[in-house]
N, C-alpha and C. Protein backbone atom coordinates (compact mmCIF):
# COMPACT_ATOMS: atom_id res chain seq x y z
N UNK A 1 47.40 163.13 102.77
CA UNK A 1 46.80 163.29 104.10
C UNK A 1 45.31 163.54 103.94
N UNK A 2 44.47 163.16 104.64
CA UNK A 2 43.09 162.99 104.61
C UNK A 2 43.02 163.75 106.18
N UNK A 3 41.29 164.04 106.49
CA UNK A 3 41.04 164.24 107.71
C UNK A 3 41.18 163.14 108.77
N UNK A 4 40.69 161.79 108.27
CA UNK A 4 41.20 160.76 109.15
C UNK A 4 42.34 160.25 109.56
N UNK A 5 43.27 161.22 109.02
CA UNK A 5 45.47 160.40 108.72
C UNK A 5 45.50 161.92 109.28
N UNK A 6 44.56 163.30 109.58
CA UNK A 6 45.52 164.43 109.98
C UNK A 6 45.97 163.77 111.72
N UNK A 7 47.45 164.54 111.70
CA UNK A 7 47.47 164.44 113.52
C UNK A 7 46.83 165.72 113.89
N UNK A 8 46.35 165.54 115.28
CA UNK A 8 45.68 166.98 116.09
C UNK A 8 46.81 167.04 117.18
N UNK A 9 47.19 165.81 117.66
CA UNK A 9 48.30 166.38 118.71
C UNK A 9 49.86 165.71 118.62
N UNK A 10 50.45 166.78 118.99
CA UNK A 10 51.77 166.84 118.40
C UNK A 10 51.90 166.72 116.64
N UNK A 11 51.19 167.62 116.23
CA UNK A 11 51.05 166.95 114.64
C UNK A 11 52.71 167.34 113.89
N UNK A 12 53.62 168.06 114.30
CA UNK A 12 54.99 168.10 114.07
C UNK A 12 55.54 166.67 113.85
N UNK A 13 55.16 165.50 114.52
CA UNK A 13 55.58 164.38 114.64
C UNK A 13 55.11 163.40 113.56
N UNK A 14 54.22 164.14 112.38
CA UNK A 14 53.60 163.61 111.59
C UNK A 14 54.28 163.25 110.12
N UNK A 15 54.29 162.19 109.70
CA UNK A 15 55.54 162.10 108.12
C UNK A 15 54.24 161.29 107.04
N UNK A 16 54.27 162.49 106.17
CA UNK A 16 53.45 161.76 105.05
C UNK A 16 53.64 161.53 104.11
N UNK A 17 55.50 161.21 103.72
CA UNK A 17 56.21 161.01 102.62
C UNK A 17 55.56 159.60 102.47
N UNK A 18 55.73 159.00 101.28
CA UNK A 18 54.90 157.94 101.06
C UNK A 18 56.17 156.66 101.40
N UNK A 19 57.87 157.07 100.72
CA UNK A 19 58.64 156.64 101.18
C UNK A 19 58.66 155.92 102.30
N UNK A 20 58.91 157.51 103.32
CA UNK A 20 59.48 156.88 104.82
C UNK A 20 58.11 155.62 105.28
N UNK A 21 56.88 156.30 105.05
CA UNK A 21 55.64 154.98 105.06
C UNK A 21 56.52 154.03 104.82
N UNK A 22 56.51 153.65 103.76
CA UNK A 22 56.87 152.46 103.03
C UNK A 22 58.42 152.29 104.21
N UNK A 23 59.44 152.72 104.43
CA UNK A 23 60.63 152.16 104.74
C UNK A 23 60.32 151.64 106.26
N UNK A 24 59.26 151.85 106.64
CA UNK A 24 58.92 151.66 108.27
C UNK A 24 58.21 150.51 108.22
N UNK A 25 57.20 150.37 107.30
CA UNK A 25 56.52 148.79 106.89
C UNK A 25 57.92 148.08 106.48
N UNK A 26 58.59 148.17 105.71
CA UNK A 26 59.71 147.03 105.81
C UNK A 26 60.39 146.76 106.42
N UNK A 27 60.27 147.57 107.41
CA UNK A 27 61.26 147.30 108.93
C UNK A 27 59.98 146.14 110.33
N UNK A 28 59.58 146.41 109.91
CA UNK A 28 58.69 145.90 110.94
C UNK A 28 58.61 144.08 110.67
N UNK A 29 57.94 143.62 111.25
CA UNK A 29 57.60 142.15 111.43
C UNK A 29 55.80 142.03 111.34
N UNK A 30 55.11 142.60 112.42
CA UNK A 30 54.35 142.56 113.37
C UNK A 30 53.14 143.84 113.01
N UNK A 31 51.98 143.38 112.62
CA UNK A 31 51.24 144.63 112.50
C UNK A 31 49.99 144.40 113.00
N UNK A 32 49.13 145.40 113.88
CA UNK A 32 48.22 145.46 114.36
C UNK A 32 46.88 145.18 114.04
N UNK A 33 45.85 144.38 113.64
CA UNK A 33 44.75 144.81 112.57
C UNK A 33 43.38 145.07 113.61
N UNK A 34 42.96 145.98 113.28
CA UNK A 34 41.74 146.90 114.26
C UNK A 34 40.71 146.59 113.59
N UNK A 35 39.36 146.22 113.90
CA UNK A 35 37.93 146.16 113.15
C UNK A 35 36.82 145.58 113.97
N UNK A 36 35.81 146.24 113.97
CA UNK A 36 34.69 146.07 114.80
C UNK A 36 33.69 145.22 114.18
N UNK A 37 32.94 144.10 114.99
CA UNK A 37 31.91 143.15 114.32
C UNK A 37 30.96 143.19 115.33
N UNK A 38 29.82 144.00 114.90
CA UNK A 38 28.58 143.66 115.61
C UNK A 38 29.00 145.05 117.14
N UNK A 39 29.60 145.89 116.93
CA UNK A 39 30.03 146.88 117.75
C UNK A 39 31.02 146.23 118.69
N UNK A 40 31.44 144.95 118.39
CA UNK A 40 32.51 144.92 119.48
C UNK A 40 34.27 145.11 118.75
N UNK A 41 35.17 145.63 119.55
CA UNK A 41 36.12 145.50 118.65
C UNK A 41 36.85 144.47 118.91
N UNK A 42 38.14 144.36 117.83
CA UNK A 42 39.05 143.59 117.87
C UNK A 42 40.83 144.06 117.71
N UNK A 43 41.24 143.78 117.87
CA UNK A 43 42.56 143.98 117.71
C UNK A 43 43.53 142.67 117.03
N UNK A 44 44.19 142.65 116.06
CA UNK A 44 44.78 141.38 116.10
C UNK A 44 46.26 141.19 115.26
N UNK A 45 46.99 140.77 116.10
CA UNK A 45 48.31 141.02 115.69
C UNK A 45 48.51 139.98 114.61
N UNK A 46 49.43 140.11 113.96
CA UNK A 46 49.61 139.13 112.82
C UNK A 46 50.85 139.84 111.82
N UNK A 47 51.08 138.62 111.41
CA UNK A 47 52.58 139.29 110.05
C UNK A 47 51.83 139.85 109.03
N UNK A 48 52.80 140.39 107.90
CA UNK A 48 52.04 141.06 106.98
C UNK A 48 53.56 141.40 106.00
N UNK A 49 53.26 141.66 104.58
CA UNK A 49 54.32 142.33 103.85
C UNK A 49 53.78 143.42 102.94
N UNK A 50 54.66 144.19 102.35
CA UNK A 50 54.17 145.19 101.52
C UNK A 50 55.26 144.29 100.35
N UNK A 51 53.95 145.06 99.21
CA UNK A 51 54.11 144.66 97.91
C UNK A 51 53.66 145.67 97.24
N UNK A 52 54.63 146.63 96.45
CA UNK A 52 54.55 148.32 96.07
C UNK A 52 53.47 148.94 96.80
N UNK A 53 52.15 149.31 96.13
CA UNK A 53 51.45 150.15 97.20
C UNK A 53 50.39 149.42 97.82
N UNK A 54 50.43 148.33 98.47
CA UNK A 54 49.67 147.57 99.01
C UNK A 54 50.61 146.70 100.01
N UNK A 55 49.90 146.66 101.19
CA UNK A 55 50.14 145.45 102.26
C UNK A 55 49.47 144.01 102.06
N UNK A 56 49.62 143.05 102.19
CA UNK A 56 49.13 141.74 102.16
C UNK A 56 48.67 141.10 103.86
N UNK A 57 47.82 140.71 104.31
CA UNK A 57 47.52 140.03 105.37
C UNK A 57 47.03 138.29 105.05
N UNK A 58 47.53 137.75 105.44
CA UNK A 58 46.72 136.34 105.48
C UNK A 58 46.83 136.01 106.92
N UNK A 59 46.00 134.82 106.61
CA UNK A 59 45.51 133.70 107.85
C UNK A 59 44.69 132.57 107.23
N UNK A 60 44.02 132.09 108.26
CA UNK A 60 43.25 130.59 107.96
C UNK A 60 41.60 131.43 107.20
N UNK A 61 41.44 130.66 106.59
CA UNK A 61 40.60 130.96 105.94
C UNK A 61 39.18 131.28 106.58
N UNK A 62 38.85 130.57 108.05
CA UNK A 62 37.75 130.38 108.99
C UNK A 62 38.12 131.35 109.77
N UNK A 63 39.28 132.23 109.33
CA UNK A 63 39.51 133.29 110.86
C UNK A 63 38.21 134.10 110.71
N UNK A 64 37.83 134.90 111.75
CA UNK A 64 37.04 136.02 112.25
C UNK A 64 37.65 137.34 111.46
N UNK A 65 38.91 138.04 111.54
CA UNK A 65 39.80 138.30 110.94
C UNK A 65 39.79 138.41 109.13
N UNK A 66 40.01 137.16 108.92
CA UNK A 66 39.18 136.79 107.08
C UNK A 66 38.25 137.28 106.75
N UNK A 67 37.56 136.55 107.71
CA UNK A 67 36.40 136.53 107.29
C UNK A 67 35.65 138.13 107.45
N UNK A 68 35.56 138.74 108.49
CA UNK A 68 35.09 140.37 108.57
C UNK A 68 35.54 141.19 107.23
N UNK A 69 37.08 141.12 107.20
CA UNK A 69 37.75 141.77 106.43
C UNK A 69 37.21 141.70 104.74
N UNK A 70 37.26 140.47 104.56
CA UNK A 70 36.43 140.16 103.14
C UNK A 70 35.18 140.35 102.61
N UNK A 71 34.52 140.65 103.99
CA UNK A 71 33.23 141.30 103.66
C UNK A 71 33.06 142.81 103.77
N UNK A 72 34.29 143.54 103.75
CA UNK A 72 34.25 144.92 103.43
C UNK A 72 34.46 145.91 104.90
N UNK A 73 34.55 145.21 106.05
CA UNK A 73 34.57 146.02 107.14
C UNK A 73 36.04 147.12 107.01
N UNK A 74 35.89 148.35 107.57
CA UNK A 74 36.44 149.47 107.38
C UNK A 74 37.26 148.30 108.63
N UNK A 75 38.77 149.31 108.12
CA UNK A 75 40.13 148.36 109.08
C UNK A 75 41.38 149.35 109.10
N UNK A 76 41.81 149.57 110.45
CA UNK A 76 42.68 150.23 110.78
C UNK A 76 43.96 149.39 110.99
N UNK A 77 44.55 149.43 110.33
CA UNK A 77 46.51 148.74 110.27
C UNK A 77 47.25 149.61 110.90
N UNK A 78 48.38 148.68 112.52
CA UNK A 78 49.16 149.69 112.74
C UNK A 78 50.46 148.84 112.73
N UNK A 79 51.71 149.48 112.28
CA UNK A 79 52.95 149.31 112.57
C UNK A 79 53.71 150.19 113.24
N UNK A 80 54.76 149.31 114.64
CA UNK A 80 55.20 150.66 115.21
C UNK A 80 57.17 149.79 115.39
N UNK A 81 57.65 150.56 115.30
CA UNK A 81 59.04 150.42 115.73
C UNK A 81 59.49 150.79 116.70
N UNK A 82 59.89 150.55 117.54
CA UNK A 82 60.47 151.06 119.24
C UNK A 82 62.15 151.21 118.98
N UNK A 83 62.45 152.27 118.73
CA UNK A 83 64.15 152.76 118.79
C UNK A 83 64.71 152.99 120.09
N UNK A 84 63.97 153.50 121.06
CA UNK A 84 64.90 154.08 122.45
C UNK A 84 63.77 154.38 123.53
N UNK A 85 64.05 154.39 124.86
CA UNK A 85 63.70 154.78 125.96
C UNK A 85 64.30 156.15 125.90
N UNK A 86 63.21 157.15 125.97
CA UNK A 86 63.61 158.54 126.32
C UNK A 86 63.34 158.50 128.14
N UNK A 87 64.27 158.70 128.65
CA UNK A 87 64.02 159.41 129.84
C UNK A 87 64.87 160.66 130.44
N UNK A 88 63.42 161.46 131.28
CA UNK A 88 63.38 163.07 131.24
C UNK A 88 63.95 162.98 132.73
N UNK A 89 64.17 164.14 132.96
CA UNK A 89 64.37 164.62 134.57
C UNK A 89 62.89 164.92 135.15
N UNK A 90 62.22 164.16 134.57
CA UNK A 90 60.28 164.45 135.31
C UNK A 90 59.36 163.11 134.56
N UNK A 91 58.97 162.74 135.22
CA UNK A 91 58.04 161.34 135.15
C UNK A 91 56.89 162.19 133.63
N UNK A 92 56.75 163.76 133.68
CA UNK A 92 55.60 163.86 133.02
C UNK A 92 56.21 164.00 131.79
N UNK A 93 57.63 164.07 131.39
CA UNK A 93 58.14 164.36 129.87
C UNK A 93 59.16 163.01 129.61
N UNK A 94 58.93 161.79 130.11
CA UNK A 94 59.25 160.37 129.80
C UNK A 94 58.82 160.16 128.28
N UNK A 95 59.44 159.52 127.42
CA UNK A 95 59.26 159.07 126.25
C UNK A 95 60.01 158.17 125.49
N UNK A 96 59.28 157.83 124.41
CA UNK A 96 59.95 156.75 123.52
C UNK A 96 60.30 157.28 121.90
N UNK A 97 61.37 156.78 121.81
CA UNK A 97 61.57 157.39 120.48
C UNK A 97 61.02 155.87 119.25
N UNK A 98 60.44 156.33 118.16
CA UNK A 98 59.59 155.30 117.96
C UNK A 98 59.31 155.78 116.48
N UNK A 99 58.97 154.94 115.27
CA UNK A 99 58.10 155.09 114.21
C UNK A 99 57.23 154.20 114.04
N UNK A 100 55.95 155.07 113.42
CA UNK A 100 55.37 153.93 113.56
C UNK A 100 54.11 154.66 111.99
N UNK A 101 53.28 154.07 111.23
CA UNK A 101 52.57 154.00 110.40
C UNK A 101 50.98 153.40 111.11
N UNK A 102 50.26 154.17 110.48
CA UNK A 102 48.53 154.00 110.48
C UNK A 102 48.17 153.38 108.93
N UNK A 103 47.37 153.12 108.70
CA UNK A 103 46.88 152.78 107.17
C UNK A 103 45.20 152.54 107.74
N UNK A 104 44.52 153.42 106.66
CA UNK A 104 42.53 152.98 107.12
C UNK A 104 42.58 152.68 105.83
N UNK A 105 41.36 152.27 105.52
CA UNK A 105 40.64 151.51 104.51
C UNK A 105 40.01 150.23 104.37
N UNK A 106 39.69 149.58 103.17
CA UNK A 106 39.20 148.57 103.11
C UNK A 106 39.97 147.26 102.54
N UNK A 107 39.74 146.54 102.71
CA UNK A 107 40.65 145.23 102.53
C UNK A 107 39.62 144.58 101.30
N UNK A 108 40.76 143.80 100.64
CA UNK A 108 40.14 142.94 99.46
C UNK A 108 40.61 141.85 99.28
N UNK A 109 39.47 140.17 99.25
CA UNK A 109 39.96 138.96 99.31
C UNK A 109 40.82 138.41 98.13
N UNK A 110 42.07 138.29 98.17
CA UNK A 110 42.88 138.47 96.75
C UNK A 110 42.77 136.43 96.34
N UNK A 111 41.86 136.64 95.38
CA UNK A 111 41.12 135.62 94.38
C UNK A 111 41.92 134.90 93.23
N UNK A 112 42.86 135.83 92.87
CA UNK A 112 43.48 135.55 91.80
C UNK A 112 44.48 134.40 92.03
N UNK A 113 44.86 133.26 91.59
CA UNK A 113 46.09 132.33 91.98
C UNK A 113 47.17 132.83 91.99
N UNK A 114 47.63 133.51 91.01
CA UNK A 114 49.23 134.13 90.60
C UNK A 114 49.55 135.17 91.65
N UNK A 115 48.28 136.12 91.94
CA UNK A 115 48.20 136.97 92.97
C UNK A 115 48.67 136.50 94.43
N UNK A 116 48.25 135.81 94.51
CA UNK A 116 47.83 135.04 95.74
C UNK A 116 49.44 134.40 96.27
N UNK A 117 50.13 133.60 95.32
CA UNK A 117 50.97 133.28 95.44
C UNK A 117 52.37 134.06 95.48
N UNK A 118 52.26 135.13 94.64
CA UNK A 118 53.13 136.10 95.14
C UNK A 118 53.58 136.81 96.54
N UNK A 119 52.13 136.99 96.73
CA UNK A 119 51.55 137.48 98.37
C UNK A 119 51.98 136.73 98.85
N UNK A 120 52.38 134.92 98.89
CA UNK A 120 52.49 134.04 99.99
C UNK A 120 54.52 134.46 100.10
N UNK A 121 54.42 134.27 98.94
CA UNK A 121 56.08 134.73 98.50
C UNK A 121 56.27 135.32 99.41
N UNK A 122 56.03 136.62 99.28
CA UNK A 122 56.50 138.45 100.09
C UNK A 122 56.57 137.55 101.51
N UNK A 123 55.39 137.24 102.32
CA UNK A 123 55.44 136.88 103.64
C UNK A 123 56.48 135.89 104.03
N UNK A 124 56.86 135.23 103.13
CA UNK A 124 58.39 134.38 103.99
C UNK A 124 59.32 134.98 103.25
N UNK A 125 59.98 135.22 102.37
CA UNK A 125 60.81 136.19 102.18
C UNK A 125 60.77 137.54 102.89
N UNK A 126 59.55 138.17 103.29
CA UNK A 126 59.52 139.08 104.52
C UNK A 126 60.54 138.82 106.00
N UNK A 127 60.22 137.33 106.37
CA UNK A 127 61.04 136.74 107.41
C UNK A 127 62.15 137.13 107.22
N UNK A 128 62.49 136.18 106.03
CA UNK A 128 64.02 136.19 105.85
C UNK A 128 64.30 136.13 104.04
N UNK A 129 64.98 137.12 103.65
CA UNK A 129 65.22 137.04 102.13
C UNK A 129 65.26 135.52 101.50
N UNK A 130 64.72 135.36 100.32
CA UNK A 130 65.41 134.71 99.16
C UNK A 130 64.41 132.78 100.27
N UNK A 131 63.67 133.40 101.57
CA UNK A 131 63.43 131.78 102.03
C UNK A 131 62.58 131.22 101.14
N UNK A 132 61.66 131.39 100.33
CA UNK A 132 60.56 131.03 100.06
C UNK A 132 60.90 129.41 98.98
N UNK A 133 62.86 129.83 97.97
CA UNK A 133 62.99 129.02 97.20
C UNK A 133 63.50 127.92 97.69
N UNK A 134 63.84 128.50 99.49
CA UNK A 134 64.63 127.42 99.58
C UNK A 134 63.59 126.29 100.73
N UNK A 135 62.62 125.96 100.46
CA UNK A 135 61.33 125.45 101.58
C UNK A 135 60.81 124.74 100.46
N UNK A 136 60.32 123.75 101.11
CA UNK A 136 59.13 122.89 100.49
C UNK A 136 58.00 123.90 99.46
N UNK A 137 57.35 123.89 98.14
CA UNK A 137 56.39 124.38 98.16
C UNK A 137 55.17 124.24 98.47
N UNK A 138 54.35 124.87 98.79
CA UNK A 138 52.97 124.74 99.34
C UNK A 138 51.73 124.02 98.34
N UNK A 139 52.02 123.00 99.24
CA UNK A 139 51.45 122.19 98.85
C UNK A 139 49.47 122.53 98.42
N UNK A 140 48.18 122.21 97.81
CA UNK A 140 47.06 122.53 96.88
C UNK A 140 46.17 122.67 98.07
N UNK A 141 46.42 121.73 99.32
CA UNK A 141 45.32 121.99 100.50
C UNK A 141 45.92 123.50 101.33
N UNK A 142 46.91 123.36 101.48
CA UNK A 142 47.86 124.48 101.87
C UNK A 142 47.37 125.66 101.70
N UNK A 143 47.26 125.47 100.28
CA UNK A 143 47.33 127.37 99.92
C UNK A 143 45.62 127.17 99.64
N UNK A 144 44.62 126.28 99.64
CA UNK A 144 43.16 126.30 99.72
C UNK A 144 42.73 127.01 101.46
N UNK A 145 43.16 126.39 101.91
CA UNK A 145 43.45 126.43 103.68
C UNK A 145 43.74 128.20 104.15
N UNK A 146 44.49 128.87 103.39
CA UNK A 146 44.88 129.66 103.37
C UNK A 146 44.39 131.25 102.66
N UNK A 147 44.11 132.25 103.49
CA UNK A 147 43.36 133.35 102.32
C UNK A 147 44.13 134.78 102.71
N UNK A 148 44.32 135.62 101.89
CA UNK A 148 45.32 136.56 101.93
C UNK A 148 44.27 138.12 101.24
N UNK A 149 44.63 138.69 101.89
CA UNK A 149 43.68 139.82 102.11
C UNK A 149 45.06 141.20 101.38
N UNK A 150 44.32 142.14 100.81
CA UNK A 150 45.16 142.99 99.97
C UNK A 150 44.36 144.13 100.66
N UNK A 151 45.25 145.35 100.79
CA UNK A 151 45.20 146.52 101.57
C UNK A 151 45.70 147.85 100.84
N UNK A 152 45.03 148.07 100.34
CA UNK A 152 46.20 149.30 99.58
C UNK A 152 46.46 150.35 100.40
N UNK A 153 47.61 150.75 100.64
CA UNK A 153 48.43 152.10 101.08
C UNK A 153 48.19 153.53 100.35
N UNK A 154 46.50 154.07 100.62
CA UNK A 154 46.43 155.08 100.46
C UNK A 154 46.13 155.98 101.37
N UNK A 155 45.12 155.83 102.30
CA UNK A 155 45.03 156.54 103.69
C UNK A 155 45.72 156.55 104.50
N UNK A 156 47.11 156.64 104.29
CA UNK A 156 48.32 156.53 105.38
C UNK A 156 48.98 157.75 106.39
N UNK A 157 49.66 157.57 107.23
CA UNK A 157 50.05 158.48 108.10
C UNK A 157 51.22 158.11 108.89
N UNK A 158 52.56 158.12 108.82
CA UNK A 158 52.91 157.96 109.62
C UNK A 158 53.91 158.51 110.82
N UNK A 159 53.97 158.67 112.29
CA UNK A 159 54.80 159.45 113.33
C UNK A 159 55.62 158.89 113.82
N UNK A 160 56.63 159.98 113.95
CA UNK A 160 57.93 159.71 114.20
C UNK A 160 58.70 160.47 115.71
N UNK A 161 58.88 159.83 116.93
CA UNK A 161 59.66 160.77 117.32
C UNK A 161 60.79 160.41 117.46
N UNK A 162 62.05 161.09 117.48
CA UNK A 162 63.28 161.09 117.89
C UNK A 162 64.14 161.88 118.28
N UNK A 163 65.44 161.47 119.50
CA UNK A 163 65.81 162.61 119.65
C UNK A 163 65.96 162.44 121.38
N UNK A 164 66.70 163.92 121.70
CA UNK A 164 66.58 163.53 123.61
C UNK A 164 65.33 163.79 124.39
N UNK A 165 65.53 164.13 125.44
CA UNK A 165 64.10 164.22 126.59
C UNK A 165 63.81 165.89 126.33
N UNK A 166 63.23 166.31 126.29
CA UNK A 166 62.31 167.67 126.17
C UNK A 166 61.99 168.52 127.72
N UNK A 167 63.14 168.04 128.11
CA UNK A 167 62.81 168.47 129.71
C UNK A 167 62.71 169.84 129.58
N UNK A 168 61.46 170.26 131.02
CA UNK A 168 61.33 172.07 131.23
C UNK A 168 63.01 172.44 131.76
N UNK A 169 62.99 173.93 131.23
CA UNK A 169 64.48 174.41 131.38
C UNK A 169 64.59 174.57 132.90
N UNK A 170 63.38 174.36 133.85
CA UNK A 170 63.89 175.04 135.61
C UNK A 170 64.33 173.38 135.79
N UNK A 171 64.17 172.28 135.19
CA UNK A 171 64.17 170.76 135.37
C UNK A 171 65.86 170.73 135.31
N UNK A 172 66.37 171.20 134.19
CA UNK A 172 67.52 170.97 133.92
C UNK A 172 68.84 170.80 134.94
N UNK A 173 68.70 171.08 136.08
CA UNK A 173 69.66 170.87 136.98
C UNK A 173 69.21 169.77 137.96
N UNK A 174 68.41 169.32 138.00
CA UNK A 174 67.70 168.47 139.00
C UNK A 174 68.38 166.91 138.68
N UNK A 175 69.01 166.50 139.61
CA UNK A 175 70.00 165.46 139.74
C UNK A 175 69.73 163.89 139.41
N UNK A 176 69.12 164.03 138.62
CA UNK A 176 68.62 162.97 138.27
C UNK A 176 69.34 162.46 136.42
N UNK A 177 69.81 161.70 136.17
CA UNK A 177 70.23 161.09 135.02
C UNK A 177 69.10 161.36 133.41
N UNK A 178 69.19 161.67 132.74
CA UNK A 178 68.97 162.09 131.36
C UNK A 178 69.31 161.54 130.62
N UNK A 179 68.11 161.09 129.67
CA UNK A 179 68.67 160.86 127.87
C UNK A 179 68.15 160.05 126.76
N UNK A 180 68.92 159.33 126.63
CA UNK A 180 67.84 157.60 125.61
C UNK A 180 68.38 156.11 125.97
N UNK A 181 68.29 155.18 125.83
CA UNK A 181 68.49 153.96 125.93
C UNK A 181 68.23 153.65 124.64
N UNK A 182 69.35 152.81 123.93
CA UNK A 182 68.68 152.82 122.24
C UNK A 182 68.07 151.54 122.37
N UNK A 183 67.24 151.18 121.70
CA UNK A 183 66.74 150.26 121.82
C UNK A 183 66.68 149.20 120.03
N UNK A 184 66.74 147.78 119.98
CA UNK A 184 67.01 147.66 118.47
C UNK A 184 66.59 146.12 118.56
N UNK A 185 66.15 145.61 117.52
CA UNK A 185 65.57 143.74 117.42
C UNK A 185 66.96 143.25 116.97
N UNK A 186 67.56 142.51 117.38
CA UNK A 186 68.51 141.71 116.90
C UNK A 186 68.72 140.06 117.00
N UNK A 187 69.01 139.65 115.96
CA UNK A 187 68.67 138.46 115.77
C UNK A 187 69.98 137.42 116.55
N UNK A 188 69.83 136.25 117.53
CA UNK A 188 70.32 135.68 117.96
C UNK A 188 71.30 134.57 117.55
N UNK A 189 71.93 133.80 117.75
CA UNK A 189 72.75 132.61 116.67
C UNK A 189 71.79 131.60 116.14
N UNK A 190 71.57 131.36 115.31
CA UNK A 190 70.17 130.48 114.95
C UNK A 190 70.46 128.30 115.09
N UNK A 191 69.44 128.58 115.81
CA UNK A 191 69.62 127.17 116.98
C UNK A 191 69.02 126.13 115.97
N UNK A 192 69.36 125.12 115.61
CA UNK A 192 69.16 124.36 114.34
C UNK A 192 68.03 123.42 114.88
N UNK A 193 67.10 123.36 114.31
CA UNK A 193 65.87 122.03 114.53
C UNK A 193 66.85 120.05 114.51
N UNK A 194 66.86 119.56 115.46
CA UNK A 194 67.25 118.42 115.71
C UNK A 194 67.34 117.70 114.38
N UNK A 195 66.24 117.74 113.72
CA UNK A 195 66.23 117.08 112.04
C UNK A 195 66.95 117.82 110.76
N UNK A 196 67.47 119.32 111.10
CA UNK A 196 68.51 118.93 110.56
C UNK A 196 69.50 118.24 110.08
N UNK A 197 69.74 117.97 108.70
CA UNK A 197 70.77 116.79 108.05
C UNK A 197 72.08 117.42 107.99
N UNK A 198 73.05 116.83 107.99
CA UNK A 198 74.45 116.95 107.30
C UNK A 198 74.70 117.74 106.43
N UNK A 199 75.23 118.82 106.34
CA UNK A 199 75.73 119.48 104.94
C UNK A 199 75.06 120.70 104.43
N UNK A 200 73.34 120.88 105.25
CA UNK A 200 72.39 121.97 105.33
C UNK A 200 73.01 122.93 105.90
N UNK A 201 73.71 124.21 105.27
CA UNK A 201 74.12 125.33 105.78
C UNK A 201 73.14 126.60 106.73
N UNK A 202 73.97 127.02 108.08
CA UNK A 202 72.73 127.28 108.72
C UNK A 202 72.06 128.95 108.20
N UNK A 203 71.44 129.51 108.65
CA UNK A 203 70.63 130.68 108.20
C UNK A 203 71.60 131.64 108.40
N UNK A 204 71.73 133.02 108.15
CA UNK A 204 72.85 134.21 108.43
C UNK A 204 71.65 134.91 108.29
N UNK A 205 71.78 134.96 109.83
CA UNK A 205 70.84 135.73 110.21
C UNK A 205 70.90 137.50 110.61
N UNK A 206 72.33 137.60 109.86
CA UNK A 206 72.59 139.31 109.80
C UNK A 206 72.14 139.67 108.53
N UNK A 207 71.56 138.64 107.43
CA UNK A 207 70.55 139.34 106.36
C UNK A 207 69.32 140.19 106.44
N UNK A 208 68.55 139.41 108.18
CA UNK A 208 67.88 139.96 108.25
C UNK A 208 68.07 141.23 109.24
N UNK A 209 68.66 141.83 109.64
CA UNK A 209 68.94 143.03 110.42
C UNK A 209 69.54 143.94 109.12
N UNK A 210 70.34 143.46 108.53
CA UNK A 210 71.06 144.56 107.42
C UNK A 210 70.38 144.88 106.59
N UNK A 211 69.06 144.54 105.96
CA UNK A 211 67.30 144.19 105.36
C UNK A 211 66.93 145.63 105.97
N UNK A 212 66.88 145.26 107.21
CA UNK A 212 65.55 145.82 107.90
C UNK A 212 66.52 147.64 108.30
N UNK A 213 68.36 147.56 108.60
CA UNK A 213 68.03 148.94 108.86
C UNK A 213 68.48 149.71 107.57
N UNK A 214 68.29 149.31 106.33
CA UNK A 214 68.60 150.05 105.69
C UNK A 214 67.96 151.61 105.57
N UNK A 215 66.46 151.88 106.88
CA UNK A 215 65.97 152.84 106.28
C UNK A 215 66.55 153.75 107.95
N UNK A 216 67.68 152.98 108.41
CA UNK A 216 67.95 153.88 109.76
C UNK A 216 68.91 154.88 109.32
């Protein structure tokens, strides 16, 4: 924990096991990337994987995104998980039960080929286990086209709440319904691309849910 990763409010809600970090990045899909150019900010969603103590980001090589990042701009990473609708007997103690991870620091343009390609690895096997062997490989303009940014997981922080509504005790009789709505990503029957051939077995797509709650 650093001064920039302490919480000031609700800091009870704060987990700085390096673990649970880590088990909340592998649950996720979807991560936030924060960074200011020229005082304006940005926000920008995008995939991402962890690879031991580092996250990986790529994109196109001409992104804004890339390009800031590689030149050293300070960058705030967020991942959040949405578990449940808390609702209170009062509009002012409504909540969500939720984890979610911060990461600050600096990003580094990962140069190396072998590097590089690993990183591309993690991100479709991130999708879905074991995809990466079974796809075309990426082809020399492909992965030129392509630039992947390394993040290490040391300024981290991440909050957790869970649990029922926190209602005031004079609230407690007031006739109104109480509690959570769980809330969870689940993957649908997987709808086959028309060019599908004969004999191509389709995806099982409960690999990726049984993946992701191992840290529930």
């Amino acid at each position: 924990m650093t001064d920039r990763t302490r919480l000031k409010r609700l800091p009870k809600r704060g987990v700085f096991d390096r673990a649970a970090v880590y088990d909340i990045l592998d649950e996720g899909f979807v991560c936030h990337v924060g960074f200011a150019v020229d005082g304006q900010p940005y926000v920008i969603p995008t995939g991402y994987a962890r690879v031991g103590d580092k996250i990986y980001l790529h994109g196109s090589a001409a992104s804004r995104m890339v390009r800031s990042l590689a030149d050293g701009l300070d960058v705030c990473v967020t991942v959040t998980l949405v578990d449940g609708l808390v609702l209170a007997r009062s509009a002012f103690h409504h909540s969500m039960n939720y984890r979610s991870v911060m990461i600050l620091g600096r990003a580094r343009l990962v140069t190396d080929p072998a590097e590089k390609t690993e990183a591309l690895r993690a991100f479709t096997n991130h999708i879905v286990p074991d995809r990466w062997d079974a796809v075309r490989p990426m082809t020399s303009q492909e992965l030129l086209g392509t630039s992947v940014l390394a993040l290490p997981v040391e300024e981290a922080s991440a909050k957790v709440r869970s649990g029922p509504p926190g209602d005031d005790e004079a609230d407690l009789t007031w006739p109104a319904w109480a509690g959570v709505i769980p809330l969870s990503l689940e993957p649908g029957a997987p709808v086959a691309d028309v060019h599908v051939g004969p004999g191509i077995p389709p995806i099982d797509a409960r690999q990726v849910v049984n993946r992701r709650r191992r840290a529930s």
